[in-house]
Protein backbone atom coordinates (compact mmCIF):
# COMPACT_ATOMS: atom_id res chain seq x y z
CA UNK A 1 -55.88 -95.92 -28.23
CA UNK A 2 -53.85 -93.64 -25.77
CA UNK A 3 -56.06 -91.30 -24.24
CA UNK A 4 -54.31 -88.12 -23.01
CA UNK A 5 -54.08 -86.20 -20.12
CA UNK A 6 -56.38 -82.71 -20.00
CA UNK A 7 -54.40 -79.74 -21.38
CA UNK A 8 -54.79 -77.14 -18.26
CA UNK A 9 -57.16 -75.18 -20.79
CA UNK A 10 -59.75 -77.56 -20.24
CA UNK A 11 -59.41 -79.23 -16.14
CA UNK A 12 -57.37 -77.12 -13.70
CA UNK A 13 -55.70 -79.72 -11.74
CA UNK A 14 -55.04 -78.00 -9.06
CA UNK A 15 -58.72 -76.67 -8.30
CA UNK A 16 -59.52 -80.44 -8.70
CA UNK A 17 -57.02 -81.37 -6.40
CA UNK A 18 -58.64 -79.07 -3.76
CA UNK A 19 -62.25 -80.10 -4.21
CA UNK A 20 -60.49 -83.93 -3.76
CA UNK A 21 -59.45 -82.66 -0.43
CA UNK A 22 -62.24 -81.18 0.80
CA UNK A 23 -63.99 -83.89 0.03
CA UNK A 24 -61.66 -85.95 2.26
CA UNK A 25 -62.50 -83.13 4.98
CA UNK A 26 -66.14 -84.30 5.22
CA UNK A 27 -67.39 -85.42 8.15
CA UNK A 28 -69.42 -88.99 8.75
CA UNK A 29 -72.83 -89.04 9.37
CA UNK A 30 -72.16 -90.32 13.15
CA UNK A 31 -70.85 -86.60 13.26
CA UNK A 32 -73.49 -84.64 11.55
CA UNK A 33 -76.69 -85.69 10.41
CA UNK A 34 -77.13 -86.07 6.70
CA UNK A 35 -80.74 -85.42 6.76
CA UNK A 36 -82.14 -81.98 6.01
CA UNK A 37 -84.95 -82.89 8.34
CA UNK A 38 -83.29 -84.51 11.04
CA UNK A 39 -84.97 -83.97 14.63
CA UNK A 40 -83.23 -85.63 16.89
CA UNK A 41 -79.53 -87.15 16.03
CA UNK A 42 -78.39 -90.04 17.68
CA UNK A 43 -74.60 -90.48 16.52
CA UNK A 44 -74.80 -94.21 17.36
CA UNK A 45 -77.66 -94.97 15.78
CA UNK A 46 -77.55 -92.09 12.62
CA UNK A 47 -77.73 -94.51 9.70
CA UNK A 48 -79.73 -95.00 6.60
CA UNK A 49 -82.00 -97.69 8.47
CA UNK A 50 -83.08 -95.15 10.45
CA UNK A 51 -87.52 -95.18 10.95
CA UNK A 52 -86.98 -90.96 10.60
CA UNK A 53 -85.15 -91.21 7.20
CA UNK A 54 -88.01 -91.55 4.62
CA UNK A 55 -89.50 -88.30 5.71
CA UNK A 56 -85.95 -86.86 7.43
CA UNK A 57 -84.44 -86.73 3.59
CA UNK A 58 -87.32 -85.15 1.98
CA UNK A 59 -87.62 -81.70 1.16
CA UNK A 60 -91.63 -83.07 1.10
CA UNK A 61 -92.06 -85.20 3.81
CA UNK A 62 -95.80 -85.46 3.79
CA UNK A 63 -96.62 -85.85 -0.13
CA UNK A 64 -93.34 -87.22 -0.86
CA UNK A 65 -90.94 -89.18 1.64
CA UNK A 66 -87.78 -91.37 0.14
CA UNK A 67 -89.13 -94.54 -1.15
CA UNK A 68 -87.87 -97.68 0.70
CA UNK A 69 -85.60 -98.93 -1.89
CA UNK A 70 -83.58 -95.74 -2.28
CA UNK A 71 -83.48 -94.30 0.83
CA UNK A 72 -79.93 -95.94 1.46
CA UNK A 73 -78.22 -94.24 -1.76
CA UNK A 74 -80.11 -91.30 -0.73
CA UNK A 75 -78.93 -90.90 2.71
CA UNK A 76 -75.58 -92.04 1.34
CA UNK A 77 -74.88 -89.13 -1.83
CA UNK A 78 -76.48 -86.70 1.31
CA UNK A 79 -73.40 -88.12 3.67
CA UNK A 80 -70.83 -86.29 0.99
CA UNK A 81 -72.60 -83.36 2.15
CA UNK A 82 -71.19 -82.09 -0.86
CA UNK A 83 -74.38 -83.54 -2.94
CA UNK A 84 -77.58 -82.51 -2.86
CA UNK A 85 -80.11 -85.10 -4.19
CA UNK A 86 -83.01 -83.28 -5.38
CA UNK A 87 -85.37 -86.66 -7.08
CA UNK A 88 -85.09 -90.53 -6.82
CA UNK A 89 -87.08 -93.34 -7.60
CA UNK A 90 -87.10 -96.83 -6.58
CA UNK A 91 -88.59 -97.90 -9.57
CA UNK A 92 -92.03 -99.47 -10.53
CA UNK A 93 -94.08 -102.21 -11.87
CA UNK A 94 -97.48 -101.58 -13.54
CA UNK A 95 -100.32 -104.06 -12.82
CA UNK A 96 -99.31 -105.98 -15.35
CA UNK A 97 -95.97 -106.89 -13.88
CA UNK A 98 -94.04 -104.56 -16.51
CA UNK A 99 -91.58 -102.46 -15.57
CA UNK A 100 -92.42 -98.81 -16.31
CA UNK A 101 -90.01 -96.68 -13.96
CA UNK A 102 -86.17 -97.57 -13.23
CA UNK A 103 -84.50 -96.85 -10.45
CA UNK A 104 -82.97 -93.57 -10.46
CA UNK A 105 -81.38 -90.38 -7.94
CA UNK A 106 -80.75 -87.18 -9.59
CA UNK A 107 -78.50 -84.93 -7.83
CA UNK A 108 -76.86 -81.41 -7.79
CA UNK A 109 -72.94 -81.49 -6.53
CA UNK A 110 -70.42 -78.63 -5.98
CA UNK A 111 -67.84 -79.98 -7.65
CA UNK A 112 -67.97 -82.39 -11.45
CA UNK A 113 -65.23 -84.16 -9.59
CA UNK A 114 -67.71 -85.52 -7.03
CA UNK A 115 -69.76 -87.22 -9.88
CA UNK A 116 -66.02 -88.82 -11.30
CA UNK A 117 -65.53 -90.27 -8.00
CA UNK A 118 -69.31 -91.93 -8.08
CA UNK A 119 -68.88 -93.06 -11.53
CA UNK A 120 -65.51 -94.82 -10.51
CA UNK A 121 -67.10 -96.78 -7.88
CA UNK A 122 -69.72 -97.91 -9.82
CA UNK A 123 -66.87 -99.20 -12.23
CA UNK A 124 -65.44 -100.62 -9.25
CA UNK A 125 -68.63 -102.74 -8.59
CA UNK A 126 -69.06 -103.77 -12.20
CA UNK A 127 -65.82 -104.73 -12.14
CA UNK A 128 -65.80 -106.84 -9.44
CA UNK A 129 -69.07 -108.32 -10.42
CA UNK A 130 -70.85 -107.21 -7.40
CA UNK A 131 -74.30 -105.79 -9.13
CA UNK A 132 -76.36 -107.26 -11.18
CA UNK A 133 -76.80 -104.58 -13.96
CA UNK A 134 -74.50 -101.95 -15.17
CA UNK A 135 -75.15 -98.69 -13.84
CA UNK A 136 -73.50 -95.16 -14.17
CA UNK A 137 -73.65 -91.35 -13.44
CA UNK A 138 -75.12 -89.02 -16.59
CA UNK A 139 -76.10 -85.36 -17.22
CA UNK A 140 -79.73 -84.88 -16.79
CA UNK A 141 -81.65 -81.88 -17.75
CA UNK A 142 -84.49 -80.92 -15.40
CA UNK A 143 -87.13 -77.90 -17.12
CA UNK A 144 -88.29 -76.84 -13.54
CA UNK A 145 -83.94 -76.23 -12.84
CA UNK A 146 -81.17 -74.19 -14.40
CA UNK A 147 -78.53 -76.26 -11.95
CA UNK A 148 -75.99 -78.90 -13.48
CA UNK A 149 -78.21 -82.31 -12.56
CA UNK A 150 -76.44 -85.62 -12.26
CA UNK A 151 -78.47 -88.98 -11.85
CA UNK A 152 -77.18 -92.38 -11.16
CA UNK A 153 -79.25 -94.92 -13.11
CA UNK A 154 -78.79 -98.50 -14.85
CA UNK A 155 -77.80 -98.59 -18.14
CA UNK A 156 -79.70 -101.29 -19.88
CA UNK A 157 -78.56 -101.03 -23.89
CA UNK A 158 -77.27 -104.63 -24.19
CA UNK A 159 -79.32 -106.30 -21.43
CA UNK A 160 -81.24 -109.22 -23.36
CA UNK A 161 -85.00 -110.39 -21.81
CA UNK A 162 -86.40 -109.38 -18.99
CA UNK A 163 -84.92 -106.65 -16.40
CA UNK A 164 -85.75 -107.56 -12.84
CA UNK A 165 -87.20 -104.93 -10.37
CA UNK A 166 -85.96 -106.49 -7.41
CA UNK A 167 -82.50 -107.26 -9.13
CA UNK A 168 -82.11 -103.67 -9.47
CA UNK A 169 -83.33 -102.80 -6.07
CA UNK A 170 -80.77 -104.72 -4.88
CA UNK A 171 -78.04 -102.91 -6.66
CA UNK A 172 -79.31 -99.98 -4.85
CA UNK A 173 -78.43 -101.49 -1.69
CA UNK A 174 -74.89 -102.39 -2.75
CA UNK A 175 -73.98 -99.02 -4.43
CA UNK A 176 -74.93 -97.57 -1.30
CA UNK A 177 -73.05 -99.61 1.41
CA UNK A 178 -70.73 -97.63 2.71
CA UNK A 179 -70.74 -95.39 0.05
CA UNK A 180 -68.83 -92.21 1.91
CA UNK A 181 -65.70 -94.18 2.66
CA UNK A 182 -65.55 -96.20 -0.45
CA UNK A 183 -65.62 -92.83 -2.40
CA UNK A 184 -63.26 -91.14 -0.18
CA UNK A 185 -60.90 -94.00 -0.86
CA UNK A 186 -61.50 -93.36 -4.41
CA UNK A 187 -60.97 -89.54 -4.01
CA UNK A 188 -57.25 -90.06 -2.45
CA UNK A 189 -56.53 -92.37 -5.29
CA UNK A 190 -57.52 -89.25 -7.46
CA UNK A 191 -55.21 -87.72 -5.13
CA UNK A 192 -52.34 -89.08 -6.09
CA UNK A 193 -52.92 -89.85 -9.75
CA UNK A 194 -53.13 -85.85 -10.38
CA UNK A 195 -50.11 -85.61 -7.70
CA UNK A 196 -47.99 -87.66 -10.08
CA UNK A 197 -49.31 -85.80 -13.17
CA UNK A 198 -48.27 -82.40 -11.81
CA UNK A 199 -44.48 -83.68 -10.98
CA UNK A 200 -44.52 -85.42 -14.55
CA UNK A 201 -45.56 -81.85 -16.40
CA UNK A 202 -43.68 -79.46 -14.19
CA UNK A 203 -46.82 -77.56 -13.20
């Protein structure tokens, strides 16, 4: 089935084109820190295994630093510095060795083009077989928020048996490696595919 392109009603391709490029804009985190709570930035050393980041990336360091797990996607959605992630979870095991939290980051962005360019390079991974589980970005609906929420969590509908904890930690670590140029790379692609859409309709 052909899917078509948006009517200019419904996307304005040219605002999109502009977030696309400020996104390109963005500085690394060897630049500027990433972490809200950042003390003291060392640009050769700024990087998600940082001992500071647990607590640097919380808005509650004391009751509430990053968990282990997630502090790499974390630190890598704050690197846009166009998303700000307000929960995550690294997921959890009861005592019983069940699983009884997934992984998960929930996040606010500036632009819904920043959570198209996420969603595409989870696609990428899938596609090229590099996680473990099938993952992708969806609307979420906090009570204690009026903001537009995003969260990046596995999809499990047609996984059959038993869903590994560390399997999906792992993922974690792969959606995260170097997450800022990956999705920049994405975001030129995006780029050009609206570049050639505007010369085909004469915009």
């Amino acid at each position: 089935m052909l899917i078509e392109q948006p009517q200019l009603a419904y996307l304005d391709a040219q605002q999109t084109r502009q977030s696309l490029e400020v996104f390109l804009k963005q500085p690394g985190p060897q630049e500027l820190p990433p972490c809200p709570g950042c003390e003291n930035h060392i640009k050769s050393k700024c990087s998600c295994q940082c001992p500071d980041a647990k607590r640097a990336l919380s808005t509650e360091p004391d009751s509430h630093p990053i968990e282990t797990s997630v502090v790499p996607l974390v630190y890598g959605l704050m690197s846009t510095r166009l998303s700000q992630t307000i929960w995550s979870c690294e997921g959890h095991m009861d005592e019983n060795n069940r699983l009884i939290s997934l992984p998960r980051v929930s996040f606010y962005t500036s632009s819904p083009v920043y959570s198209q360019l996420l969603h595409r390079h989870l696609a990428k991974l899938m596609l090229d077989k590099k996680l473990v589980y099938n993952w992708h970005v969806t609307l979420t609906d906090y009570a204690q928020t009026w903001g537009q929420t995003y969260s990046i969590t596995p999809d499990l509908n047609f996984v059959n048996g038993d869903v590994h904890l560390g399997a999906l930690q792992n993922d974690l670590k792969v959606i995260a490696e170097d997450l800022l140029e990956k999705m920049k790379q994405i975001a030129h692609e995006m780029l050009q595919e609206i570049d050639r859409w505007l010369k085909n309709s004469h915009v």
